[in-house]
C-alpha atoms as a PDB file:
ATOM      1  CA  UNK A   1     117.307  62.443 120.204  1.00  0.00           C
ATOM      2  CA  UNK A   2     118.903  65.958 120.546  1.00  0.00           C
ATOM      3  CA  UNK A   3     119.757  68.421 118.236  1.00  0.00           C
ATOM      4  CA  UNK A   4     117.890  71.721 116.699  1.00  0.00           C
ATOM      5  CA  UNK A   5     114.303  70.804 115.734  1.00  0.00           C
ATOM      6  CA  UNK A   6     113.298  71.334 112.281  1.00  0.00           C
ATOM      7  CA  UNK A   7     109.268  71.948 112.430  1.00  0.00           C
ATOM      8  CA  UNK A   8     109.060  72.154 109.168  1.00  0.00           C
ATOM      9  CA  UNK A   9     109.120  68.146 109.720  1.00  0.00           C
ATOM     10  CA  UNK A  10     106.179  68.443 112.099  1.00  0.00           C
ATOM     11  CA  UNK A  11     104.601  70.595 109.245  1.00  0.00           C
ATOM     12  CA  UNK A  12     101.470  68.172 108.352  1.00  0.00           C
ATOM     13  CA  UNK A  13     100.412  68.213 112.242  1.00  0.00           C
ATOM     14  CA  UNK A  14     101.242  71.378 114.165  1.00  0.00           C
ATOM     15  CA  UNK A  15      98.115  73.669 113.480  1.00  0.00           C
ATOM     16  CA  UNK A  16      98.019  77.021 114.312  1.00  0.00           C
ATOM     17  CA  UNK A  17      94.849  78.041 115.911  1.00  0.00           C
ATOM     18  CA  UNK A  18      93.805  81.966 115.768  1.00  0.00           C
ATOM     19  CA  UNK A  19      90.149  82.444 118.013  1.00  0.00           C
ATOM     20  CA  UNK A  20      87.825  85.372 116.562  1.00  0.00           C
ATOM     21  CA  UNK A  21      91.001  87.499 115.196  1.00  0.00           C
ATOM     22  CA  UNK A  22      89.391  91.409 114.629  1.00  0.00           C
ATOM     23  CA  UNK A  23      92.676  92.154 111.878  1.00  0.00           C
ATOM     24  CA  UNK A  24      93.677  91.195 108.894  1.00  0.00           C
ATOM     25  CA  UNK A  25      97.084  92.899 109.213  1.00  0.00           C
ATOM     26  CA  UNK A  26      97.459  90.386 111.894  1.00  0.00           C
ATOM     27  CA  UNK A  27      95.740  87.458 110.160  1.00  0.00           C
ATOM     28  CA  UNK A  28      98.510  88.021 106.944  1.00  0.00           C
ATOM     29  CA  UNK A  29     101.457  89.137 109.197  1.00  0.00           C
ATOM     30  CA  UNK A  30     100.755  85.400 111.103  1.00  0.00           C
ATOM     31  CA  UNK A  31     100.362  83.568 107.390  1.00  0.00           C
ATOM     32  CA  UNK A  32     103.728  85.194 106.973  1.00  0.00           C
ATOM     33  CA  UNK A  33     105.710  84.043 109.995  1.00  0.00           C
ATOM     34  CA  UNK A  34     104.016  80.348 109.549  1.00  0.00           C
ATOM     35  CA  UNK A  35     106.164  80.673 106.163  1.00  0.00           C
ATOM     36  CA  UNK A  36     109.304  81.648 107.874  1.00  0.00           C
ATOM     37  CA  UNK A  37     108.753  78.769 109.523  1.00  0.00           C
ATOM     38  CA  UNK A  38     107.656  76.109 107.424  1.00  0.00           C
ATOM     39  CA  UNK A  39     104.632  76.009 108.557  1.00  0.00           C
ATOM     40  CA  UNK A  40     100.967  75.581 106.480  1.00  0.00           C
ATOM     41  CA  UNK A  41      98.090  74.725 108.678  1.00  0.00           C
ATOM     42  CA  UNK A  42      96.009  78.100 109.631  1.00  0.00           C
ATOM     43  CA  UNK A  43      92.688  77.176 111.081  1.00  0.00           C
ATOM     44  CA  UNK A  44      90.466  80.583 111.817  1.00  0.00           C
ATOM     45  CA  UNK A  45      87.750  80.304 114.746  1.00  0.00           C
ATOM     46  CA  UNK A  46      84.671  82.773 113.350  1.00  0.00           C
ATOM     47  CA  UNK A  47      87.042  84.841 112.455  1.00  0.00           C
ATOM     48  CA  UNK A  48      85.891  88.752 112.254  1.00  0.00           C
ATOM     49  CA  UNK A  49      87.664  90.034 109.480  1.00  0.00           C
ATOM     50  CA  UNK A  50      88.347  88.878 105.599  1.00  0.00           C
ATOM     51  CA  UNK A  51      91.630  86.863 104.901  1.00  0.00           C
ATOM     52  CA  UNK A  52      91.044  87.781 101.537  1.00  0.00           C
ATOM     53  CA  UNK A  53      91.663  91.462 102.348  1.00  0.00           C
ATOM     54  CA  UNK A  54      94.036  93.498 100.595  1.00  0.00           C
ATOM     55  CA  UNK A  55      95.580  94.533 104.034  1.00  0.00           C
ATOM     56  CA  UNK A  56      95.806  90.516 104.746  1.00  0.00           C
ATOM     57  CA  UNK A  57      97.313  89.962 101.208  1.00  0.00           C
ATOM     58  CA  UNK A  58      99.770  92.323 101.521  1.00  0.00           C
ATOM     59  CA  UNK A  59     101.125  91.454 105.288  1.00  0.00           C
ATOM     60  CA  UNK A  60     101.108  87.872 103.937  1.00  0.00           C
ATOM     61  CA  UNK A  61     103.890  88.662 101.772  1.00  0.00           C
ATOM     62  CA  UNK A  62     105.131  84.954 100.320  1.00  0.00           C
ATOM     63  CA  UNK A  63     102.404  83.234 102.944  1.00  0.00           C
ATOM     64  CA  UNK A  64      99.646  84.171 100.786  1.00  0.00           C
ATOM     65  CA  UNK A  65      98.878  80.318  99.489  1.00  0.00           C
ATOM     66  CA  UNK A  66      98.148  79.945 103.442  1.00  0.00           C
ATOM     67  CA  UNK A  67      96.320  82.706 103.858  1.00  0.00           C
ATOM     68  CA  UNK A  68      93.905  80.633 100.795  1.00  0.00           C
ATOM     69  CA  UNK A  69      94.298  77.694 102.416  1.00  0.00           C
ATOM     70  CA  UNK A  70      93.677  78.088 105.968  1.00  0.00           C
ATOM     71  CA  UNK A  71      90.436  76.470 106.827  1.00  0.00           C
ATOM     72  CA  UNK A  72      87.403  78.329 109.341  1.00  0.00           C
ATOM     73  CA  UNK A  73      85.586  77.064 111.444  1.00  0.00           C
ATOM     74  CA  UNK A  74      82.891  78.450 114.082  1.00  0.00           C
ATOM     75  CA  UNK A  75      84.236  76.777 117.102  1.00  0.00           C
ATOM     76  CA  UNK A  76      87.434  75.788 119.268  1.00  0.00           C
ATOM     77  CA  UNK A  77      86.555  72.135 119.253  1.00  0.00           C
ATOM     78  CA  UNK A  78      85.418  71.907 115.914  1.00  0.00           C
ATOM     79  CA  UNK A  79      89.325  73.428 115.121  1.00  0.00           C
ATOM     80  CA  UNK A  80      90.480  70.706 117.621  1.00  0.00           C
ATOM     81  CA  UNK A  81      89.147  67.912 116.165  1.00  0.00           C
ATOM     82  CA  UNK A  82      92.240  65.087 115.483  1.00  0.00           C
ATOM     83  CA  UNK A  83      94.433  66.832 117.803  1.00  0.00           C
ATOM     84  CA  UNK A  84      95.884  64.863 120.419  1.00  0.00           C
ATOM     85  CA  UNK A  85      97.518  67.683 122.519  1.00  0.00           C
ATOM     86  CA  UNK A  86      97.066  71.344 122.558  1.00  0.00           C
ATOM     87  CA  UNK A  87      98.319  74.348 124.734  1.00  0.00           C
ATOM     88  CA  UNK A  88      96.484  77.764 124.343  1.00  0.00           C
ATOM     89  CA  UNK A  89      98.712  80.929 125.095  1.00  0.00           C
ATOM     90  CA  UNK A  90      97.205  83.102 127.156  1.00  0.00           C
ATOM     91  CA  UNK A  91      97.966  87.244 127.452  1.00  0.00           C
ATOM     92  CA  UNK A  92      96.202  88.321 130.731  1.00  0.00           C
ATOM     93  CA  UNK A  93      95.433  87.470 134.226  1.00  0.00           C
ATOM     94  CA  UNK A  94      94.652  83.807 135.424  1.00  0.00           C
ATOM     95  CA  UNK A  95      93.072  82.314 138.298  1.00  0.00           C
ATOM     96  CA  UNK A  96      92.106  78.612 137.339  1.00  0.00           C
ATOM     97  CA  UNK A  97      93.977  75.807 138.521  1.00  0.00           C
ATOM     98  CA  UNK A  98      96.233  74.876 135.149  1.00  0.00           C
ATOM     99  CA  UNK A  99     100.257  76.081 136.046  1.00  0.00           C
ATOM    100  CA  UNK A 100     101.135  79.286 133.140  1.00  0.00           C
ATOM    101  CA  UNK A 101     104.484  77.912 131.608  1.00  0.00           C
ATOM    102  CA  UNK A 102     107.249  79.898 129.243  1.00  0.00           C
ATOM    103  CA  UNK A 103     107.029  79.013 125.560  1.00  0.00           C
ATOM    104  CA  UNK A 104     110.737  77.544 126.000  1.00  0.00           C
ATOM    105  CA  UNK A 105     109.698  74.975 128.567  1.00  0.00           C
ATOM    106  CA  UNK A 106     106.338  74.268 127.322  1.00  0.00           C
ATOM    107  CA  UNK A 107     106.115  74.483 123.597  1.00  0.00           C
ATOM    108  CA  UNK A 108     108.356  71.470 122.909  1.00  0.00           C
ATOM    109  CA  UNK A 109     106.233  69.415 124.268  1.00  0.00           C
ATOM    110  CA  UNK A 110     103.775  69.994 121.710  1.00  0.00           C
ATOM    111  CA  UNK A 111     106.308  67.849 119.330  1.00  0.00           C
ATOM    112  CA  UNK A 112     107.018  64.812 121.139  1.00  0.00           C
ATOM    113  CA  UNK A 113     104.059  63.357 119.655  1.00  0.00           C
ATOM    114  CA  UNK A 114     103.777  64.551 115.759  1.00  0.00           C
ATOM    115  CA  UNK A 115     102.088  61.697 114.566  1.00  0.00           C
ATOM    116  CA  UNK A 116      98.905  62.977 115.237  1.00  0.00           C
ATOM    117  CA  UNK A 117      97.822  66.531 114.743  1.00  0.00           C
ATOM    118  CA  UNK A 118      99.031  68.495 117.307  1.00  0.00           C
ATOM    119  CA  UNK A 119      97.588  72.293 118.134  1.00  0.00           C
ATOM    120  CA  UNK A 120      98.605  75.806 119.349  1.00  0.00           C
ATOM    121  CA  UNK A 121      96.237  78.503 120.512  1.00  0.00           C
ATOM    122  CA  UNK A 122      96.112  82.221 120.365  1.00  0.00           C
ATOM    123  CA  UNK A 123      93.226  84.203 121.646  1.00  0.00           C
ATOM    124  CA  UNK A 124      91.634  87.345 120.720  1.00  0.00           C
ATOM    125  CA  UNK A 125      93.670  90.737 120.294  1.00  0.00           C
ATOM    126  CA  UNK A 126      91.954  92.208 122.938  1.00  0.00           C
ATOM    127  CA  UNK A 127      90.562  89.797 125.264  1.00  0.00           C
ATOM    128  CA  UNK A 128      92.609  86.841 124.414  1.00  0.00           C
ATOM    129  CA  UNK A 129      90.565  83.385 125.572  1.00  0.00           C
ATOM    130  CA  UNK A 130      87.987  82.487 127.873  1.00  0.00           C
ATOM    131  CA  UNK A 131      87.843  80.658 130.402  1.00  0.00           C
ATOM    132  CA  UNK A 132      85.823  78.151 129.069  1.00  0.00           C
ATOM    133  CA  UNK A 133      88.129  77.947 125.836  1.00  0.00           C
ATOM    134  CA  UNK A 134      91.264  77.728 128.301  1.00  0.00           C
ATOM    135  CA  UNK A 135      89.582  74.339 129.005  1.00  0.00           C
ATOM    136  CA  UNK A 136      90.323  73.041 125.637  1.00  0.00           C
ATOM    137  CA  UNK A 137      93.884  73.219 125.883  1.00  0.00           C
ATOM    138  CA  UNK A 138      96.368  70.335 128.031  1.00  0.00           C
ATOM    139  CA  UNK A 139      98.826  73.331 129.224  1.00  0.00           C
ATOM    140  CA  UNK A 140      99.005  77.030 129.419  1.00  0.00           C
ATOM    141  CA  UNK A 141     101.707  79.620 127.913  1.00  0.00           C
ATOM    142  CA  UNK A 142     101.971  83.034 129.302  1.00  0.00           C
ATOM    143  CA  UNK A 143     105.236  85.036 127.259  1.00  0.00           C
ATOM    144  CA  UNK A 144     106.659  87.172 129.938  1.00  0.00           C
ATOM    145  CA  UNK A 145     106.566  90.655 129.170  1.00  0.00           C
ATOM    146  CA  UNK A 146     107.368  94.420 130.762  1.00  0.00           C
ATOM    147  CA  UNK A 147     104.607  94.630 133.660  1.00  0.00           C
ATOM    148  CA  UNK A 148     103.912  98.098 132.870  1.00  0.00           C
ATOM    149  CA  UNK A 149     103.167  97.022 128.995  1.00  0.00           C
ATOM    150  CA  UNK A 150     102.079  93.838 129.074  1.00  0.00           C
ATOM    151  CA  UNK A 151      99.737  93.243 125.787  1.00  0.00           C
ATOM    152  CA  UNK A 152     101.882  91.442 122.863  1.00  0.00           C
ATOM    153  CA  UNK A 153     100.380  91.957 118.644  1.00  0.00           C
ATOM    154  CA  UNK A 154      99.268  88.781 118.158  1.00  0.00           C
ATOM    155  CA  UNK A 155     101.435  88.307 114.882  1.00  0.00           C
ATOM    156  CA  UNK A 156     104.233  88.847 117.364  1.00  0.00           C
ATOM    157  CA  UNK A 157     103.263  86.183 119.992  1.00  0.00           C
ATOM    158  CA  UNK A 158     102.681  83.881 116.878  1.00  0.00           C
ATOM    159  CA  UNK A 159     106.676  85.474 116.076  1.00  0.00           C
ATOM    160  CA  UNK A 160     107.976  84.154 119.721  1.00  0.00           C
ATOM    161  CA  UNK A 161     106.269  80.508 120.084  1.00  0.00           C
ATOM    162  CA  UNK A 162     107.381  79.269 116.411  1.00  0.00           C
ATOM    163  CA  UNK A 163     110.910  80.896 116.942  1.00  0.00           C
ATOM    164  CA  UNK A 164     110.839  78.884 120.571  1.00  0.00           C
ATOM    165  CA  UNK A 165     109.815  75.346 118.848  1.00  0.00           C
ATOM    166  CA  UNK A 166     112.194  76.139 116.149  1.00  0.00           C
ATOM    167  CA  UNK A 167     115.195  76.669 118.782  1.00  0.00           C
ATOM    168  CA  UNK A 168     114.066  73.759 120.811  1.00  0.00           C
ATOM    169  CA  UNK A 169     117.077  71.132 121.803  1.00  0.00           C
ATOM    170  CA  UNK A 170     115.331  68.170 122.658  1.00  0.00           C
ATOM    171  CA  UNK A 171     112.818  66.182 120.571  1.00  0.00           C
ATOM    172  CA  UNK A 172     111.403  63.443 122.450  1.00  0.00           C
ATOM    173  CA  UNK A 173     109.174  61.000 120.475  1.00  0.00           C
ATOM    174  CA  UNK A 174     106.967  59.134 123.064  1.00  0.00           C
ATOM    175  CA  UNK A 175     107.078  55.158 121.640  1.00  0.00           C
ATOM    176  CA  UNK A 176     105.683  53.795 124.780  1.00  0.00           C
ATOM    177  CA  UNK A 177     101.869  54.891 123.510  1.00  0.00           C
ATOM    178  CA  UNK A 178     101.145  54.259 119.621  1.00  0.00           C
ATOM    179  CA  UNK A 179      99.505  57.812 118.198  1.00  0.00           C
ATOM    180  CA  UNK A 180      96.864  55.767 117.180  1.00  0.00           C
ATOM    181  CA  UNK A 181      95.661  55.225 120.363  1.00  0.00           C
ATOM    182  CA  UNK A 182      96.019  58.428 121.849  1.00  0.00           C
ATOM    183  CA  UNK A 183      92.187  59.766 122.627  1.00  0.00           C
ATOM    184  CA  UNK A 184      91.899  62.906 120.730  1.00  0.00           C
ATOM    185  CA  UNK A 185      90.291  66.218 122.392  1.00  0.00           C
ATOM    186  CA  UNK A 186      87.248  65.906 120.712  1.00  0.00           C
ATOM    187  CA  UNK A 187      86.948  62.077 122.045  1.00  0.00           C
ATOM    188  CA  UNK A 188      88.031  63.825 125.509  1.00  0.00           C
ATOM    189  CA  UNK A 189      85.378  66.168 125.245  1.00  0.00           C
ATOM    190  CA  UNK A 190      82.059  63.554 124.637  1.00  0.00           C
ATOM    191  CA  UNK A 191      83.694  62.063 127.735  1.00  0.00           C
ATOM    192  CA  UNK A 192      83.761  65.445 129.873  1.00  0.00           C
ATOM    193  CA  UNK A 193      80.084  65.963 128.726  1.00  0.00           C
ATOM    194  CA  UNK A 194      78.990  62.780 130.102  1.00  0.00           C
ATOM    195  CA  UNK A 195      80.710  63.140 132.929  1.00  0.00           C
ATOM    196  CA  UNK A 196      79.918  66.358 133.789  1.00  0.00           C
ATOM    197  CA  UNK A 197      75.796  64.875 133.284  1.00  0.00           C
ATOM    198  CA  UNK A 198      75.968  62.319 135.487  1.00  0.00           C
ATOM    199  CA  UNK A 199      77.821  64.528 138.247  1.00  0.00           C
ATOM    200  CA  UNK A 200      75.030  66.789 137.865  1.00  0.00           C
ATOM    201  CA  UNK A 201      72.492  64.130 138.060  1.00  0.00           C
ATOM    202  CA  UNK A 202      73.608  62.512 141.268  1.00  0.00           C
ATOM    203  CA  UNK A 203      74.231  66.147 143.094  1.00  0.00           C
ATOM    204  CA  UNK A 204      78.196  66.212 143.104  1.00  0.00           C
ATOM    205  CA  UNK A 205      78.037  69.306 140.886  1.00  0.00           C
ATOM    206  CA  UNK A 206      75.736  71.829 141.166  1.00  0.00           C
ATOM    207  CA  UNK A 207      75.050  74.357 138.090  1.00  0.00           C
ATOM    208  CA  UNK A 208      76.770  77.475 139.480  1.00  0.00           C
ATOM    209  CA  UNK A 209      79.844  76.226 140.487  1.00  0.00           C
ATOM    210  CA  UNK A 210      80.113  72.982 137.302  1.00  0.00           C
ATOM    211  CA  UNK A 211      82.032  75.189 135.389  1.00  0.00           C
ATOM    212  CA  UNK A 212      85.087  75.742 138.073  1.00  0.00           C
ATOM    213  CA  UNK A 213      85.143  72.091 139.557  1.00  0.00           C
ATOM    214  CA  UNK A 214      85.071  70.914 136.119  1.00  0.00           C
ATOM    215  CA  UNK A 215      88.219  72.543 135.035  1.00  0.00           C
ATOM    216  CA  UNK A 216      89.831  70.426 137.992  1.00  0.00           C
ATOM    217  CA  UNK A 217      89.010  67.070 136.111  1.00  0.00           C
ATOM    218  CA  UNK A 218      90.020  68.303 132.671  1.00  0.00           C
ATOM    219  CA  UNK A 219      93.069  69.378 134.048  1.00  0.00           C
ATOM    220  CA  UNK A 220      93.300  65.899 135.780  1.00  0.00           C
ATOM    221  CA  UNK A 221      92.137  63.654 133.072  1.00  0.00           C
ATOM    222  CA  UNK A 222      94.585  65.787 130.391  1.00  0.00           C
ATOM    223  CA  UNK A 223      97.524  65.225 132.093  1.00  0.00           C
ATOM    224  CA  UNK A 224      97.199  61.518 131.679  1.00  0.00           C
ATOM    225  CA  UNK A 225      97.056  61.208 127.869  1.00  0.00           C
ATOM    226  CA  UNK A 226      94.543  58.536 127.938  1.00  0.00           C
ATOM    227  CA  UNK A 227      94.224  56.075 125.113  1.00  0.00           C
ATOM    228  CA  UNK A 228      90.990  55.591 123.147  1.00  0.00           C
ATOM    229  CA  UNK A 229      90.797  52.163 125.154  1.00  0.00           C
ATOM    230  CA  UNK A 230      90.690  53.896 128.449  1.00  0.00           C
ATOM    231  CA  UNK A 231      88.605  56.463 127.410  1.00  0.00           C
ATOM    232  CA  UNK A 232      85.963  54.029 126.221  1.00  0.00           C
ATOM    233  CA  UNK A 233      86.448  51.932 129.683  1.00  0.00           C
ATOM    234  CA  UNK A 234      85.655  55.313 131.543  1.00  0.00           C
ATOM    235  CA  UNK A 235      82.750  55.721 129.714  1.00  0.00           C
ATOM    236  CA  UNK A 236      81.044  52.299 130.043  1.00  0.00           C
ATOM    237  CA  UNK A 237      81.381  52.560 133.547  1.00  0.00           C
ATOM    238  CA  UNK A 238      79.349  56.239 133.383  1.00  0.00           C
ATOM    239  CA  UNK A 239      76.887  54.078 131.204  1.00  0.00           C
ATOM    240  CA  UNK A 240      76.229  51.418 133.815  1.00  0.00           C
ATOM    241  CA  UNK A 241      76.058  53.828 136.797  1.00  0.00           C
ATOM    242  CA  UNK A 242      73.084  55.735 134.806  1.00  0.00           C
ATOM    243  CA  UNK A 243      71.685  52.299 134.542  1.00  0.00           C
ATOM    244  CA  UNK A 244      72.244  51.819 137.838  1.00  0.00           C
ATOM    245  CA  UNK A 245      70.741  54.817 138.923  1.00  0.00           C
ATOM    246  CA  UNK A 246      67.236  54.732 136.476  1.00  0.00           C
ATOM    247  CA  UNK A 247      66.800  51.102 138.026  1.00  0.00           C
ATOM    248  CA  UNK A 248      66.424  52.317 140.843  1.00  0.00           C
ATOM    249  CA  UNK A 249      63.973  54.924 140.202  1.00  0.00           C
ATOM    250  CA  UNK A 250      60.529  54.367 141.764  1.00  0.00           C
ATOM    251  CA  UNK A 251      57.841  53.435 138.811  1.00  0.00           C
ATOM    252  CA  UNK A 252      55.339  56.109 138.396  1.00  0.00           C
ATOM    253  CA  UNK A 253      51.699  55.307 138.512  1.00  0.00           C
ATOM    254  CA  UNK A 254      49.961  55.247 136.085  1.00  0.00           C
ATOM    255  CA  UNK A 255      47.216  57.790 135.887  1.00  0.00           C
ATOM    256  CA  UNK A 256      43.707  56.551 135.540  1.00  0.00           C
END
């Protein structure tokens, strides 16, 4: 199917994701854009100012209704909960393993599968994301800039990815996997946890470096889009290798 996308037909599943944002000129300037855009879903992360503000209210403009609706949260994965794909934007200097992409190659992506809910990302306005939020996301969107000014108003990166998903010329709805069976982060995430025990456990992770070779099989496991199915088959088998391995455990006497 090609053509102009129209995201306001996405509307009910692309969220809009702002992590600990410090202003609310910035909070109401984004509410506003979302309404250029047809878009409604605003979900804060402990956010550190008051959407309620004047300042907020009057940035807002028309998008004040999502200003009142947009739900908070105190976490990333608690705001990721549904979603079946993600990408966090990301305004500084990387060294993990995930490839940075362009909003115009990446973003579109985000709506060839918009039966499920379906996130984007946008870090703090001074320090962006972490590392350890990075990990949330399936793919990575760095907005090129001047090298000698680098740092984009949030409002205005918000501006540049809905203008980019708006202008996109392909939308590519994936029939091969029903939506319904697509794991969902959070589902991802009980499965990284486990994993991540049991690699401890047996001595294939150690503590201080867990963090880094975990992002490896994030990045691994995301790019495959598993299905609730497969997720649950990957997790029986961590099951019955902890079963394996207790079994196996010497008995301790018992003291007398």
């Amino acid at each position: 199917m090609t053509g102009n996308i129209d995201i306001k037909t996405s509307d009910n599943n692309l969220i809009i994701v702002l992590v600990e944002p410090a202003g609310p000129l910035n909070v109401g300037s984004v509410a506003r854009v979302m309404k250029n855009f047809g878009l409604s879903k605003l979900i804060l992360v402990n956010p550190q100012c008051d959407r309620s503000s004047l300042d907020a209210i009057k940035m807002a403009v028309h998008g004040q209704d999502i200003l009142e609706s947009a739900i908070i949260v105190d976490t990333l994965p608690q705001a990721l909960q549904g979603c079946v794909r993600a990408i966090a934007t990301i305004g500084r200097d990387y060294s993990g393993g995930m490839p940075l992409e362009t909003p115009r190659t990446a973003l579109p992506w985000l709506l060839e599968e918009i039966r499920k809910p379906v996130a984007l990302i946008f870090g703090r306005e001074d320090r962006g994301l972490t590392n350890e939020e990075l990990n949330y996301a399936h793919r990575l969107v760095f907005i090129p800039t001047n090298p000698e000014y680098p740092s984009l108003n949030l409002a205005t990166a918000v501006s540049i990815c809905c203008y980019e998903l708006s202008q996109s010329t392909e939308l590519f709805i994936n029939k091969n996997i029903p939506a319904s069976e697509i794991a969902p982060l959070d589902a991802m995430e009980a499965y990284y946890q486990q994993l991540e025990s049991l690699l401890l456990s047996i001595g294939y992770l150690y503590p201080h470096t867990a963090a880094s070779r975990m992002e490896k099989f994030r990045y691994l496991y995301n790019r495959a889009y598993l299905q609730m199915e497969e997720v649950g088959m990957l997790r029986g088998i961590l099951r019955q290798v902890e079963w394996a391995i207790n079994r196996e455990k010497p008995e301790k006497p018992e003291s007398t």
